[in-house]
Protein backbone atom coordinates (compact mmCIF):
# COMPACT_ATOMS: atom_id res chain seq x y z
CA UNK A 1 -12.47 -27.08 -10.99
CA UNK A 2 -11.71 -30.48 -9.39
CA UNK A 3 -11.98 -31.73 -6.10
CA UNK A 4 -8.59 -30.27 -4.62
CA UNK A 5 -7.65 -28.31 -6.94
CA UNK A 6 -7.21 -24.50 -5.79
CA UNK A 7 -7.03 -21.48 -6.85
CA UNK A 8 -4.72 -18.63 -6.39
CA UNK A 9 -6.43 -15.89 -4.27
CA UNK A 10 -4.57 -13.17 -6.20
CA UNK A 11 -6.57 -14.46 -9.59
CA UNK A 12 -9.73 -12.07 -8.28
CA UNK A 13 -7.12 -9.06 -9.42
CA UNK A 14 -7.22 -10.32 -12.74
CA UNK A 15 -10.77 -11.59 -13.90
CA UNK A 16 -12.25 -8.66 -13.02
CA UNK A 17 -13.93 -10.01 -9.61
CA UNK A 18 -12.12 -7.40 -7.34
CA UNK A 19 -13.04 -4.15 -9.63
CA UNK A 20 -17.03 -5.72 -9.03
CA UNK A 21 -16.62 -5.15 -5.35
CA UNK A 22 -14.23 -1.97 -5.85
CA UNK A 23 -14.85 -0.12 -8.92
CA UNK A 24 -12.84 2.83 -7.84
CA UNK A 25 -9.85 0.84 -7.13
CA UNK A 26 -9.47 3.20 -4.01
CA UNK A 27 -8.27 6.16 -6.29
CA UNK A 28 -10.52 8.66 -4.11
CA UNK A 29 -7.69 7.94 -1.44
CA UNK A 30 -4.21 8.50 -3.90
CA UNK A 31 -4.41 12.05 -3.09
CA UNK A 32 -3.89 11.55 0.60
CA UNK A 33 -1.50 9.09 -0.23
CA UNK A 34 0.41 10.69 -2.37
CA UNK A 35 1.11 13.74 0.07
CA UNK A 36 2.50 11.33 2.95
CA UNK A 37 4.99 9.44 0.60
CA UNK A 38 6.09 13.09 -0.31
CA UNK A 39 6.47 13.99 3.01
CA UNK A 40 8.68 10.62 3.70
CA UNK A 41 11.15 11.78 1.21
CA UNK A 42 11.31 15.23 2.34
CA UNK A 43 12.36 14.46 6.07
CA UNK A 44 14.78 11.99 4.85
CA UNK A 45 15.98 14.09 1.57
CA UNK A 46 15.78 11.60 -0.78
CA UNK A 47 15.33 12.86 -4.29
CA UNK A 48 14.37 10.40 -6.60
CA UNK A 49 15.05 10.56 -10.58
CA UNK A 50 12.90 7.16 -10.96
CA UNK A 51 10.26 5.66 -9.33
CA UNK A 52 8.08 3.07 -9.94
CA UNK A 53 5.00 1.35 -7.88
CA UNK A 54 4.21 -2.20 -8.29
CA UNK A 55 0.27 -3.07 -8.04
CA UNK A 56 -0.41 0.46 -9.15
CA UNK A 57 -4.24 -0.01 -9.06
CA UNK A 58 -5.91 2.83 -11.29
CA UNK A 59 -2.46 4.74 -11.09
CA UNK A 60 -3.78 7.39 -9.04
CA UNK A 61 -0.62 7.89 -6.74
CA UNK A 62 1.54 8.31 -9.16
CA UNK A 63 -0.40 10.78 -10.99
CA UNK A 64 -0.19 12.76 -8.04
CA UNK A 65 2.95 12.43 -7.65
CA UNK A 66 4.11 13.19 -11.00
CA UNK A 67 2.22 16.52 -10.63
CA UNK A 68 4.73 17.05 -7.17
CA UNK A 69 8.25 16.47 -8.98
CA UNK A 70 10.01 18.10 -11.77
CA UNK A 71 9.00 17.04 -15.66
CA UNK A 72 12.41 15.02 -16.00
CA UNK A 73 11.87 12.40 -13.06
CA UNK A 74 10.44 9.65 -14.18
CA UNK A 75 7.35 7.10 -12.97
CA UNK A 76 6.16 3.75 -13.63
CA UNK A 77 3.58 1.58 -13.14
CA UNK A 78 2.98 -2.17 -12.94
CA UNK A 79 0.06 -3.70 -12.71
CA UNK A 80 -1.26 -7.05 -13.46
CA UNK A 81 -5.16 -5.94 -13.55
CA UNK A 82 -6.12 -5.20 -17.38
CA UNK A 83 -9.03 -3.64 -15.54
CA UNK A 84 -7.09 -0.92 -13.19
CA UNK A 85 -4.52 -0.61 -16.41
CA UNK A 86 -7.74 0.42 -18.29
CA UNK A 87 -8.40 3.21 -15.25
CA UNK A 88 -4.63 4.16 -15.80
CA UNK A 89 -4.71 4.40 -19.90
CA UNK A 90 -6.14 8.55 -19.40
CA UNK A 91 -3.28 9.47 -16.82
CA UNK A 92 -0.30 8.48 -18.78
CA UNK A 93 2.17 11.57 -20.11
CA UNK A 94 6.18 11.73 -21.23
CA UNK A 95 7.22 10.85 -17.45
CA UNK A 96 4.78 8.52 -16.71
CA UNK A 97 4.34 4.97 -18.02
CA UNK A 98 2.09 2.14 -17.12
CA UNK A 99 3.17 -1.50 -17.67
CA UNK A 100 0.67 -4.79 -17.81
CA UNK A 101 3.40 -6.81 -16.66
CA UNK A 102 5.17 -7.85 -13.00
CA UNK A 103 7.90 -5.56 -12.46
CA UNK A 104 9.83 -8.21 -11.20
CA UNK A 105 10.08 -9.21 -15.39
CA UNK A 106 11.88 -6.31 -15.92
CA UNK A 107 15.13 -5.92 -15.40
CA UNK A 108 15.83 -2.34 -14.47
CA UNK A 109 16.16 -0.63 -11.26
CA UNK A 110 14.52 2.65 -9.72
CA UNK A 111 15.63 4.78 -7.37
CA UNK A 112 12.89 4.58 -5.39
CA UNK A 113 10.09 0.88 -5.25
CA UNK A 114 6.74 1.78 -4.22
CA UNK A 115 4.12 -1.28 -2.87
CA UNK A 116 1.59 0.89 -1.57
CA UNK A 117 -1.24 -1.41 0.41
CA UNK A 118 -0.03 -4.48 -1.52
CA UNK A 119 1.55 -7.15 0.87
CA UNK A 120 -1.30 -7.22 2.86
CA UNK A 121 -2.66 -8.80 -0.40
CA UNK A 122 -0.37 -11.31 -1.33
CA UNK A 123 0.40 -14.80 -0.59
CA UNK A 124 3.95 -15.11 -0.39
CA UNK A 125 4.32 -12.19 0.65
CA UNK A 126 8.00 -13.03 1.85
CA UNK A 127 9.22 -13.85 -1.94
CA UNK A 128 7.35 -10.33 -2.50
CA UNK A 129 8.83 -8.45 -0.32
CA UNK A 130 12.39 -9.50 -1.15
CA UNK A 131 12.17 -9.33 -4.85
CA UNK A 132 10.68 -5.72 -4.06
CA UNK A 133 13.65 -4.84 -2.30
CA UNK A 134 16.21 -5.97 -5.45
CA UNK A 135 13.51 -3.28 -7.45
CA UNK A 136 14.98 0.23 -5.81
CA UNK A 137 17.99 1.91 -3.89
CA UNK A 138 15.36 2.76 -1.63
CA UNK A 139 11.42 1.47 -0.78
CA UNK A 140 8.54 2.76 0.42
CA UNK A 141 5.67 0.62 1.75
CA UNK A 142 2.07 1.55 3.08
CA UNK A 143 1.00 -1.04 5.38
CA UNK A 144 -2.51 -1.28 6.92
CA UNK A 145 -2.61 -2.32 10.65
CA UNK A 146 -5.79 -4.76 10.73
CA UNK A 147 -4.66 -6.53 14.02
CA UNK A 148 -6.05 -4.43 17.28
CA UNK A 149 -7.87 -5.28 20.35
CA UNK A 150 -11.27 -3.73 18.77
CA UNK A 151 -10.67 -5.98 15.25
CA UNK A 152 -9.78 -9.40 17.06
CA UNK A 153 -13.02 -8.69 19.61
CA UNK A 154 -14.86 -7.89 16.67
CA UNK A 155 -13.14 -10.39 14.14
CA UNK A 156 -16.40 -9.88 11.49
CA UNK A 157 -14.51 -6.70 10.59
CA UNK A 158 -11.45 -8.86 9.74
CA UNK A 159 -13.67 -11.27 7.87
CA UNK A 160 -15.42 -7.73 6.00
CA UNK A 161 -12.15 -6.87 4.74
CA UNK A 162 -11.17 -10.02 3.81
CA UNK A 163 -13.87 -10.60 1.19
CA UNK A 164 -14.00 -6.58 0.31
CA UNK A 165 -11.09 -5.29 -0.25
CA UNK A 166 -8.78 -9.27 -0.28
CA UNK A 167 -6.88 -8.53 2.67
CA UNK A 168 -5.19 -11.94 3.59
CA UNK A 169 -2.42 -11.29 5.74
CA UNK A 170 -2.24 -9.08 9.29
CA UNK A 171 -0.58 -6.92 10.85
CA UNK A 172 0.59 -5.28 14.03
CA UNK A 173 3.25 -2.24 13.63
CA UNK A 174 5.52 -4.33 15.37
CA UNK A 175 4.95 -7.42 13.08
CA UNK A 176 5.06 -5.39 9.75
CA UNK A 177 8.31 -3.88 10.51
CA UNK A 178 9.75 -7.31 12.07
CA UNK A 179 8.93 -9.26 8.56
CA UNK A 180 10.03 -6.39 6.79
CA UNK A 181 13.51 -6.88 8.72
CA UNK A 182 13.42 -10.17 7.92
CA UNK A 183 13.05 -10.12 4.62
CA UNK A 184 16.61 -8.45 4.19
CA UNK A 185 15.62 -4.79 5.08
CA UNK A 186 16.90 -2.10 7.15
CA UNK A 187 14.41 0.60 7.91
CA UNK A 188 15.67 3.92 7.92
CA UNK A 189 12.26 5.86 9.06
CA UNK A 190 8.52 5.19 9.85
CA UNK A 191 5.54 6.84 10.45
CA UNK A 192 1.84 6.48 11.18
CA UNK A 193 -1.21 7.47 8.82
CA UNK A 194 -4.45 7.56 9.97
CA UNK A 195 -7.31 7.52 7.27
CA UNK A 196 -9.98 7.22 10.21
CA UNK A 197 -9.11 10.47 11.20
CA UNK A 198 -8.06 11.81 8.01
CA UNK A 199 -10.27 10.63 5.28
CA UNK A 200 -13.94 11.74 5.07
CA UNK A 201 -17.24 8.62 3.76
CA UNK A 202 -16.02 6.38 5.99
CA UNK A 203 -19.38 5.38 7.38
CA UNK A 204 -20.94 6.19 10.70
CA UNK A 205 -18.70 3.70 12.72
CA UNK A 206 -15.88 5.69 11.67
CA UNK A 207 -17.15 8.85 12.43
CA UNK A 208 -18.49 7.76 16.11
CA UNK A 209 -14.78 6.64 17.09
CA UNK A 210 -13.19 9.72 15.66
CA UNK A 211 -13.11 11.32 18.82
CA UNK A 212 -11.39 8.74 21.17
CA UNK A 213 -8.96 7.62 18.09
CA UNK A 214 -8.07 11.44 17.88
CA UNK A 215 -7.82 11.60 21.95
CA UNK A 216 -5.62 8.59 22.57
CA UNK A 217 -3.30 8.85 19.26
CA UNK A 218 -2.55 12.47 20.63
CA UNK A 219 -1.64 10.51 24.31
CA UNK A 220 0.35 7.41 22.66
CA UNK A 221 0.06 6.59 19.42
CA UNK A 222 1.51 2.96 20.11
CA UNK A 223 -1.48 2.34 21.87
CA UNK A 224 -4.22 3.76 20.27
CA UNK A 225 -2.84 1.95 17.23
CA UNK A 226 -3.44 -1.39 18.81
CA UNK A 227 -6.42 -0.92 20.85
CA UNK A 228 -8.59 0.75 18.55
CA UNK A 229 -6.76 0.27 15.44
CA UNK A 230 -7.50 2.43 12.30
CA UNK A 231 -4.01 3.01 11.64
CA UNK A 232 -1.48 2.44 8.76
CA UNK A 233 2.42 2.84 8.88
CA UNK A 234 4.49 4.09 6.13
CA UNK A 235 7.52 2.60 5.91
CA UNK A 236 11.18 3.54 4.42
CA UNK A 237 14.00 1.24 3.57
CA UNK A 238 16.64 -0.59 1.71
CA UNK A 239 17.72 -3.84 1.55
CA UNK A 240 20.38 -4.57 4.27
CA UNK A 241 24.20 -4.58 2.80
């Protein structure tokens, strides 16, 4: 490579240097996952006939989900890793496909658009996030909250992340759900997840703030989400008429 030429950041999904660093492709977390998208459609009683998530990973969400819905509703995943579609090949059945292509190629629509921990991975994340929005009557986003008062004192965490796991952009609840409105949608209901408190092998930093997380997301959960951070929201919406 020359001197100025660059590089696409989203290129490690594809030659194999982000399945080095994360060989499970976070699968051991679909489960979870899985259950709190269900629960988003429940209190808003949506019942979707289609759904499909772009940057599937290993395809472990919507194997769980397939398992949650009748046979006849269909689910589809796009993914431009050849190395998570290989981790997807053993889950496929009659309602559920996986695709090695950008869903954005494809001209059909869904009833429901799933980008589950994606934006935070993508550069233009704008252009993303309003194709996404042409993709389903409704979306469904799970959006990790790096930005607190504990990760910008201790900004090696952000740094961590960055080169484990390729998180590039950051977010606040407040931010996510401002771009998100910017980017044409309206959102019709949120809600927090919390893998720190949820989610077990987190490591011994983890477990030592358990406690205090647990304490002050029980108090405020506003404020406990941008103090000590450890938080995700899960988002629903549709593109604004």
């Amino acid at each position: 490579m020359g001197d100025g030429e660059s590089v696409s950041v989203e290129t490690i999904y594809e030659d194999g240097t982000y399945l080095d660093a994360n060989p499970s492709w976070h699968e051991e977390d679909s489960a979870w996952k899985a259950r709190h998208i269900v629960r988003m459609l429940h209190a808003n009683r949506i019942e979707p006939r289609t759904v499909c998530e772009i940057g599937c990973g290993a395809g472990g969400i919507l194997d769980c989900l397939a398992d949650s819905f009748a046979p006849d509703v269909r689910f589809s995943g796009y993914e431009i890793s050849p190395q998570a579609l290989e981790l997807c090949k053993s889950k496929e059945r009659s309602n559920l496909h996986f695709f090695p292509a950008d869903a954005f190629d494809d001209e059909g629509g869904f009833d429901l658009a799933m980008a589950i921990d994606v934006i935070e991975h993508v550069e233009d994340y704008y252009g993303f996030l309003r194709k996404l929005g042409t993709k389903g009557a409704f979306t469904i986003l799970h959006i990790p909250l790096d930005l607190s008062v504990q990760s910008v004192l201790r900004s090696s965490r952000l740094l961590r992340d960055r080169e484990a796991v390729g998180h590039i952009q950051y977010f606040t609840k407040e931010t996510a759900l401002a771009t998100l409105r910017e980017a044409g949608y309206e959102v019709v209901d949120c809600f927090y997840t919390a893998s720190r408190l949820e989610l077990g092998n987190l490591g011994w930093r983890a477990s030592l703030m358990k406690l205090p997380r647990r304490l002050l997301f029980s108090l405020n959960q506003d404020f406990a989400a941008r103090v000590l951070g450890g938080f995700s929201i899960l988002v629903l919406a549709k593109a604004s008429e």
